[in-house]
C-alpha atoms as a PDB file:
ATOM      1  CA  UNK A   1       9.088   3.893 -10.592  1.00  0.00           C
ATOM      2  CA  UNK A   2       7.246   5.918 -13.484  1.00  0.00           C
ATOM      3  CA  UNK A   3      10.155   4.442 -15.859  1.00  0.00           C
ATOM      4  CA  UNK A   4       9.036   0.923 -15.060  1.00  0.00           C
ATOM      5  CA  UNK A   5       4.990   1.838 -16.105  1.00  0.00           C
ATOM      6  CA  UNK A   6       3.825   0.866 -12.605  1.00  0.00           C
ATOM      7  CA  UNK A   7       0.969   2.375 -11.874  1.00  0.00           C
ATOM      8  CA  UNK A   8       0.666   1.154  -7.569  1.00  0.00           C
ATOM      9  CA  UNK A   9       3.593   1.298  -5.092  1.00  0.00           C
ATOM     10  CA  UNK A  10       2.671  -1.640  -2.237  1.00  0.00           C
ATOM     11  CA  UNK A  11       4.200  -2.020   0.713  1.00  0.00           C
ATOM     12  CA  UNK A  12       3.155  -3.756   3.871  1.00  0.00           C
ATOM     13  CA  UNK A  13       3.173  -2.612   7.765  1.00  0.00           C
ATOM     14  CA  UNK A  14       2.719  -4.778  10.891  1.00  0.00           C
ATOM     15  CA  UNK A  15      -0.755  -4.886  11.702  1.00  0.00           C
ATOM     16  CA  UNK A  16       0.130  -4.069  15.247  1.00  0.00           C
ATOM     17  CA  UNK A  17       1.714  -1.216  14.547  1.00  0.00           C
ATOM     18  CA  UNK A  18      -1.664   0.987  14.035  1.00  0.00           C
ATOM     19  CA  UNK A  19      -0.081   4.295  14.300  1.00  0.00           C
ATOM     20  CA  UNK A  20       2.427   3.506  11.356  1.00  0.00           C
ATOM     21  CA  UNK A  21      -0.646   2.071   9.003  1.00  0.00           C
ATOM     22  CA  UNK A  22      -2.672   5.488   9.648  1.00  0.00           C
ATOM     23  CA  UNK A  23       0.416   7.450   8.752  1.00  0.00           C
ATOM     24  CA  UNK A  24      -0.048   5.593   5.580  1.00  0.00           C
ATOM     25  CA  UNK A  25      -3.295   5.856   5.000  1.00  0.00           C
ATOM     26  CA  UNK A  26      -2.912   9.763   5.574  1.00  0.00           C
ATOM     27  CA  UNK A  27      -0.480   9.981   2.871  1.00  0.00           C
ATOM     28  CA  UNK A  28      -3.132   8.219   0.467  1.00  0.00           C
ATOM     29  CA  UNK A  29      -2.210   4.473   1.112  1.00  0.00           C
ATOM     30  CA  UNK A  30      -5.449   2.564   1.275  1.00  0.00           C
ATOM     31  CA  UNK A  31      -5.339  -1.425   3.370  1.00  0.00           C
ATOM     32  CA  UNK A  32      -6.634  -3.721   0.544  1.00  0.00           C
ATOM     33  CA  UNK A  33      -5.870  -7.181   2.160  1.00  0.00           C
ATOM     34  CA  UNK A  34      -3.335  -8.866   4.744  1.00  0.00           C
ATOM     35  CA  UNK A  35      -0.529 -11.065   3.927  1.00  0.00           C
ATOM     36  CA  UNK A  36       1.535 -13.343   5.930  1.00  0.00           C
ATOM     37  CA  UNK A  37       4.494 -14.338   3.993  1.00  0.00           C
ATOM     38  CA  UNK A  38       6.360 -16.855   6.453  1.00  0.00           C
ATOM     39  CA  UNK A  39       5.362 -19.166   9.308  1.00  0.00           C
ATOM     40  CA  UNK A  40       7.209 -16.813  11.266  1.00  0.00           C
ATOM     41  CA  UNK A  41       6.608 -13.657  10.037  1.00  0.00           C
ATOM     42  CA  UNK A  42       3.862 -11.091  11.235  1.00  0.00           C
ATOM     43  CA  UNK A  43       0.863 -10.360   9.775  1.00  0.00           C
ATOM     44  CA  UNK A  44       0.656  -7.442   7.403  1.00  0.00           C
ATOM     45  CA  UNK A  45      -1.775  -4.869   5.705  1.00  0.00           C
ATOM     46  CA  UNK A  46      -1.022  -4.485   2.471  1.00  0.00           C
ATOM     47  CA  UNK A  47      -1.443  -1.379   1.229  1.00  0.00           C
ATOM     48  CA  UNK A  48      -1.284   0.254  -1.900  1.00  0.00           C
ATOM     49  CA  UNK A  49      -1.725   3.922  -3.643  1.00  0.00           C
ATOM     50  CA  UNK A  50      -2.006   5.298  -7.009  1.00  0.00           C
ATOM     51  CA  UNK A  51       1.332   6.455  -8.496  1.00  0.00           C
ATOM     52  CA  UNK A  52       0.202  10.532  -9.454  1.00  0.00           C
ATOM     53  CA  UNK A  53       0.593  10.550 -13.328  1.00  0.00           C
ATOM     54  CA  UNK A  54       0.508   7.277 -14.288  1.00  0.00           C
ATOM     55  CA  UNK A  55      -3.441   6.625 -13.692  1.00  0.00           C
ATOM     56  CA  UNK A  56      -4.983   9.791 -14.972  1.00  0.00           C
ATOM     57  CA  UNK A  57      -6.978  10.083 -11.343  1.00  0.00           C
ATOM     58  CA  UNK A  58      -6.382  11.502  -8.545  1.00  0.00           C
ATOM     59  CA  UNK A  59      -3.565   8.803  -7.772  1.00  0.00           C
ATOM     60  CA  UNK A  60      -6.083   6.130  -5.461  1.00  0.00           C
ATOM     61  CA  UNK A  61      -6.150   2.460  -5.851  1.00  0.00           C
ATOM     62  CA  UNK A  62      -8.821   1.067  -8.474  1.00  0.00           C
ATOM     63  CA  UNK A  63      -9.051  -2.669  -8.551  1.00  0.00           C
END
């Protein structure tokens, strides 16, 4: 991802699955809204983290 000059991977988890969002959030993911994409689709989280390099920091979200 680096090569592209991204500097936030997304990705969304079922809001009913708890467990897998606080996995996430462990590994430096922080919830910064909820999508739903379809009518029949679930809710997300969307979640994002700082790619390590890219943003100077210490790799969290700013925005």
């Amino acid at each position: 991802m680096d090569s592209r000059g991204d500097d936030v991977a997304t990705l969304l988890v079922d809001v009913t699955h708890g467990k897998v969002q606080a996995l996430y959030e462990r590994w430096g993911y922080e919830k910064v809204g909820e999508q739903k994409p379809f009518d029949d689709s679930p809710v997300f989280a969307v979640m994002v983290k700082g790619i390590s390099g890219c943003d100077g920091g210490d790799g969290g979200f700013e925005g």
